[in-house]
Protein backbone atom coordinates (compact mmCIF):
# COMPACT_ATOMS: atom_id res chain seq x y z
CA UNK A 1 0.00 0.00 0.00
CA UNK A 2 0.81 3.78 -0.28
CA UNK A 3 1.96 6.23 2.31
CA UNK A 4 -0.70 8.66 1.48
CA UNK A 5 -3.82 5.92 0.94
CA UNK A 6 -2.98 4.39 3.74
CA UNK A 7 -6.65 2.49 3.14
CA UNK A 8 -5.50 0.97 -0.04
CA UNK A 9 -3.57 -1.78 -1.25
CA UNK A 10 -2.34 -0.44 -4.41
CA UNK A 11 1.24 1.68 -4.25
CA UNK A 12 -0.19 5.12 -6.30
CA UNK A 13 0.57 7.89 -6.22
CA UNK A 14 4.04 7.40 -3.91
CA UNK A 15 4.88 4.98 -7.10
CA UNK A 16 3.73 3.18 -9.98
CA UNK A 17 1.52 0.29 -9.74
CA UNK A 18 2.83 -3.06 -11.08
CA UNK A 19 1.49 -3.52 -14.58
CA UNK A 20 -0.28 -7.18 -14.61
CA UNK A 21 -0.52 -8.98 -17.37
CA UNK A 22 -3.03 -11.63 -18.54
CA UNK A 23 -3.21 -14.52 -20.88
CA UNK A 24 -5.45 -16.56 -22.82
CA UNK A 25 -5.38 -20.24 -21.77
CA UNK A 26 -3.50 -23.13 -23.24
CA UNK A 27 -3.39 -26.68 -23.15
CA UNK A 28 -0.86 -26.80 -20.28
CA UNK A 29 -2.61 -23.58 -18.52
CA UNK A 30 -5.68 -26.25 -18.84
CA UNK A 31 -4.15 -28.70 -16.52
CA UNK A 32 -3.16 -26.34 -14.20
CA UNK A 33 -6.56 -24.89 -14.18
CA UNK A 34 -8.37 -27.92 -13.24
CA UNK A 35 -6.09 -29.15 -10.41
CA UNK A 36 -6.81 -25.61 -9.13
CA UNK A 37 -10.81 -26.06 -9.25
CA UNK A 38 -10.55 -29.75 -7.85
CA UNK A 39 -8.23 -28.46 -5.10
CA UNK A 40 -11.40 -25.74 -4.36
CA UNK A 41 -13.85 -28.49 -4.36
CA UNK A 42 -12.22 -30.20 -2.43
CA UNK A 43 -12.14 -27.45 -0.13
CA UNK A 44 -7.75 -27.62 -0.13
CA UNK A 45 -7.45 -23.75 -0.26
CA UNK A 46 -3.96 -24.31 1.48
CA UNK A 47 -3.18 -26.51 -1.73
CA UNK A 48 -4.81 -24.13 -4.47
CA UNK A 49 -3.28 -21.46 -2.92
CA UNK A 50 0.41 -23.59 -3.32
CA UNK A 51 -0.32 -23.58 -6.89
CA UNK A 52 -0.93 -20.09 -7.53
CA UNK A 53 2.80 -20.17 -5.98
CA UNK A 54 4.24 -22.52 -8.07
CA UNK A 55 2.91 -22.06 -11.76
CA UNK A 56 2.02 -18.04 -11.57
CA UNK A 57 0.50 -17.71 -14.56
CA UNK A 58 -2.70 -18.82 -13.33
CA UNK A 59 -2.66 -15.34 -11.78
CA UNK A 60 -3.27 -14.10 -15.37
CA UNK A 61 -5.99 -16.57 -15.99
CA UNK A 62 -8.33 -17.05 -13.19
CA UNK A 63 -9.51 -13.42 -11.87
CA UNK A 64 -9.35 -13.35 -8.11
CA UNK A 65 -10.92 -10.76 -5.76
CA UNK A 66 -7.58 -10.02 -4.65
CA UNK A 67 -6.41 -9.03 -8.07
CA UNK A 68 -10.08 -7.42 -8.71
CA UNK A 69 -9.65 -5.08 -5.00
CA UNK A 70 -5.94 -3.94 -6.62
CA UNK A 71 -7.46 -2.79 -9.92
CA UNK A 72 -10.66 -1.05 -7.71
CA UNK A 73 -7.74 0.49 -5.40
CA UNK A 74 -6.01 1.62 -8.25
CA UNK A 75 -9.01 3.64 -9.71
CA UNK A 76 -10.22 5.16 -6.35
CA UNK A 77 -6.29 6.80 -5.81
CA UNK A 78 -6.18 8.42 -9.15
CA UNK A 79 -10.14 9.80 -8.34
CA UNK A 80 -8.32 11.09 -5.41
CA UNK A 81 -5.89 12.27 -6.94
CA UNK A 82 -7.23 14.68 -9.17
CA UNK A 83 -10.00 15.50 -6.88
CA UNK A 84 -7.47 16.30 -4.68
CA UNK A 85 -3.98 16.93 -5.37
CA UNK A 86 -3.49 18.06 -8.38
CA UNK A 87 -3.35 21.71 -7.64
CA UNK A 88 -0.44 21.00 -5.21
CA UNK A 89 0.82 18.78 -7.62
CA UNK A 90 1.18 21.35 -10.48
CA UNK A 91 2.47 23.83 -8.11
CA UNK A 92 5.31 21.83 -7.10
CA UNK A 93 6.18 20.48 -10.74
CA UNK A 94 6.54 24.02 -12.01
CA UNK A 95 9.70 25.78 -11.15
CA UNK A 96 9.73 29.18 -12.63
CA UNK A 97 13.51 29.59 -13.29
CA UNK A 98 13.03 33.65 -15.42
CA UNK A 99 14.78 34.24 -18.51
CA UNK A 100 16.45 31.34 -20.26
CA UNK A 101 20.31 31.73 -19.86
CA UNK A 102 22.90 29.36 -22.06
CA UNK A 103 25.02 28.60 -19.55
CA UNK A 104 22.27 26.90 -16.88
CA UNK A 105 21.48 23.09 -16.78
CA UNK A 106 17.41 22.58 -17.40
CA UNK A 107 15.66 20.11 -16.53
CA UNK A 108 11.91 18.54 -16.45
CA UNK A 109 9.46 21.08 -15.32
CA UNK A 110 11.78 23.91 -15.24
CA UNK A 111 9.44 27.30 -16.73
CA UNK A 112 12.05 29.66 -19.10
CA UNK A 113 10.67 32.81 -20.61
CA UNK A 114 12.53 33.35 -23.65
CA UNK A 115 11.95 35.69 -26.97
CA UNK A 116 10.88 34.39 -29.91
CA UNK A 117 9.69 36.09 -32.83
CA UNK A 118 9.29 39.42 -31.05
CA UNK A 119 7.63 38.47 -27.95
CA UNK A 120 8.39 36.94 -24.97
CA UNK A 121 6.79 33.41 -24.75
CA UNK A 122 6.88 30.79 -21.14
CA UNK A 123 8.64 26.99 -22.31
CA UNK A 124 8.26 23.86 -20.12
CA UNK A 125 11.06 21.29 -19.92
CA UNK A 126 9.75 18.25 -20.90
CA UNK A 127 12.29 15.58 -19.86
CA UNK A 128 14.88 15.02 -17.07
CA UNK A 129 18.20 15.16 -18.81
CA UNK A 130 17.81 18.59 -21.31
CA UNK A 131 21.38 19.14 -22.91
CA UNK A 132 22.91 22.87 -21.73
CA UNK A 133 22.20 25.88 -24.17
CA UNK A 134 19.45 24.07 -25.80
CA UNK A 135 17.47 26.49 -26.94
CA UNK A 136 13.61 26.65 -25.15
CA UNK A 137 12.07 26.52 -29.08
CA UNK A 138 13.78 22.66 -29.44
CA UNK A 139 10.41 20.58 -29.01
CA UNK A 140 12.70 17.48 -28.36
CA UNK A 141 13.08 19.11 -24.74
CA UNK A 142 10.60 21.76 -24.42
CA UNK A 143 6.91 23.12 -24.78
CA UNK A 144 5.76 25.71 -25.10
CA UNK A 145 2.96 27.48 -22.90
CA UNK A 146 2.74 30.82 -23.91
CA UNK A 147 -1.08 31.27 -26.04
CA UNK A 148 -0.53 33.49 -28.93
CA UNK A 149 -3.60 35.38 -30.95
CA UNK A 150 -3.21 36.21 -34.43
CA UNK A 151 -1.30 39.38 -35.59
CA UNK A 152 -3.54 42.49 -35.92
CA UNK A 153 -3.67 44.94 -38.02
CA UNK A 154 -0.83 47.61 -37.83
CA UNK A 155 -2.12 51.08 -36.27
CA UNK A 156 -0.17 54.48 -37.43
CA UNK A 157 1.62 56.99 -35.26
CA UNK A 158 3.72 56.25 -31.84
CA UNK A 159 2.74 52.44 -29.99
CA UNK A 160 3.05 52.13 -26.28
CA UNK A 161 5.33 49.57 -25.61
CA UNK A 162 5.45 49.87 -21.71
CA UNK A 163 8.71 49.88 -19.31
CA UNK A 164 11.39 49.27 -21.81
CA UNK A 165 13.67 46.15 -21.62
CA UNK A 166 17.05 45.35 -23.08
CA UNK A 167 15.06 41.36 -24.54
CA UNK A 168 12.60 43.10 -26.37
CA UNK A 169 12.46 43.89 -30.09
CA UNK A 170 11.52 47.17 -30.44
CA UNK A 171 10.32 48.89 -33.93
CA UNK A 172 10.24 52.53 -35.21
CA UNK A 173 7.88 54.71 -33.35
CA UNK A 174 7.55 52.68 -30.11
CA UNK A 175 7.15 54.50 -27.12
CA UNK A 176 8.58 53.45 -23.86
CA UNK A 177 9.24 54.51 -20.35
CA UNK A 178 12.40 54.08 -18.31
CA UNK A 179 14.42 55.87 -16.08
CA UNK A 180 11.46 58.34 -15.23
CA UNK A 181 11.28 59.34 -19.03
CA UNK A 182 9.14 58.50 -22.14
CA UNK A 183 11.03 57.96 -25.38
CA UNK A 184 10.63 56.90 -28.79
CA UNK A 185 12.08 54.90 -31.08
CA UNK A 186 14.01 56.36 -34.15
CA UNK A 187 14.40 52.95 -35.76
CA UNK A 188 14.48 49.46 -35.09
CA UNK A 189 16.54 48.04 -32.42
CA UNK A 190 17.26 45.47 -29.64
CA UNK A 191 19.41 45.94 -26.00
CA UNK A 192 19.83 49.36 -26.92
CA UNK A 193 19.41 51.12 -23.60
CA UNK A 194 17.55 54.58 -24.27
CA UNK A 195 19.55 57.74 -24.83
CA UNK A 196 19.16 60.91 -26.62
CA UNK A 197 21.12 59.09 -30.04
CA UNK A 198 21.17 56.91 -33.27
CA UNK A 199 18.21 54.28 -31.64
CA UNK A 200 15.92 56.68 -29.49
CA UNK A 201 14.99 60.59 -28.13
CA UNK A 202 13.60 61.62 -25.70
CA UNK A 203 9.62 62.78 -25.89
CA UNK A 204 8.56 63.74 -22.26
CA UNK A 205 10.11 63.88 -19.47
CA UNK A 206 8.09 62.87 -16.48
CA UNK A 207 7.82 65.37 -13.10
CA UNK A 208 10.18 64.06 -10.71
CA UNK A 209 8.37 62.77 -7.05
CA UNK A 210 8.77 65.38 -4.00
CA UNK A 211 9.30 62.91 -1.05
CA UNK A 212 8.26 64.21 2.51
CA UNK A 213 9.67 62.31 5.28
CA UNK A 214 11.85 62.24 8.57
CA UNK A 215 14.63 61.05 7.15
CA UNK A 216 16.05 61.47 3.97
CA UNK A 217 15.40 58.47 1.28
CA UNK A 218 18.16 56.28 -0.30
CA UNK A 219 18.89 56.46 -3.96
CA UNK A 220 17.78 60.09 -4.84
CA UNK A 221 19.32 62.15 -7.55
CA UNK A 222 20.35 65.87 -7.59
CA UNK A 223 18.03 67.12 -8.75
CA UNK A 224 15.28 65.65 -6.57
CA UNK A 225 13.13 67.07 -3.96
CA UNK A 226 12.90 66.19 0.13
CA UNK A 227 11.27 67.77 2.47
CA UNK A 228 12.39 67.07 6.06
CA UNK A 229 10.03 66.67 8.90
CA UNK A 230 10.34 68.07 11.50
């Protein structure tokens, strides 16, 4: 039985149940199979039970309630299962591991964010042993998770592109924010940090935060505001 069906005598979901197989009789099974029923009417149980011992296959041939309780067990734990613990389950396979670096040995249920064809997209290792640097987009070792709509239709004039970051591709007239500024995009470009230059300039700069507080905050610039309380 299982640690966690403690109830049962089937081994899921600690391990794998044994897979059982079963035959179609033969001649010799035949022989074997009658000794068996003459043993039971003659009400020898220790003996029958000897024989199930001794020639095994009969345990593929004549269904017993012991082998017919294992197969019943072996339902009712994977109904509990997913009644149950899935959720958990899920939660522990995933290991969110951020962007997908080269140099980092993945492995089964590792979750990689990676950029392909202009967007960042989520890939799920799908077996233990994934060679390093294989690339998330290799199907061999990974899947893919990320849901992707069809392309619309280009709009004109400036596109918000949100917080900018050095993974994304970025195309003429995208607007982004960083370091407390909105800029655009001259021309195309990717892990080009934004600066007044060849890639980007600068469109609006945003009004710098006036902190009021007891003591002065880490991390401010010179030309920042604090007011002390006092």
């Amino acid at each position: 039985m299982s640690t966690t069906n403690s109830d049962l005598i089937n081994l899921f979901p600690d391990q794998l149940d044994p897979n059982f197989l079963y035959y179609e009789m033969t001649a010799t099974d035949k022989v074997q199979v009658d000794q068996f029923y003459a043993y039971i009417a003659a009400n020898d149980i220790a003996s029958a039970n000897a024989l199930f011992e001794t020639y095994p296959r009969l345990k593929g041939i004549i269904i017993t309630s012991e082998r017919m309780q294992y197969h019943n067990d072996e339902i009712i734990s994977i109904e509990r299962f997913y009644l149950n613990d899935i959720q958990q389950y899920l939660i522990d396979f995933i290991k969110p591991k951020g962007d997908w670096n080269k140099d980092t040995v993945y492995t089964k249920g590792d979750l990689v964010q990676y950029v392909n064809n202009e967007a960042i997209e989520s890939y799920l290792g799908n077996v233990v042993i994934i060679p390093k640097g294989t690339l998330p987009t290799d199907i061999r070792y990974f899947h893919c998770v990320t849901t992707r709509g069809q392309q619309g239709v280009s709009g004109t004039g400036m596109s918000a592109r949100g917080s900018w970051s050095n993974i994304i591709q970025y195309y003429t007239n995208d607007c982004v924010a960083n370091d407390n500024i909105l800029w655009y995009a001259k021309q195309n470009s990717l892990g080009q940090t934004p600066q007044i230059g060849e890639y980007w300039d600068k469109l609006m700069e945003l009004p710098k935060q006036i902190v009021t507080s007891v003591s002065q905050p880490s991390g401010q610039g010179a030309d920042e505001f604090w007011y002390e309380i006092l």
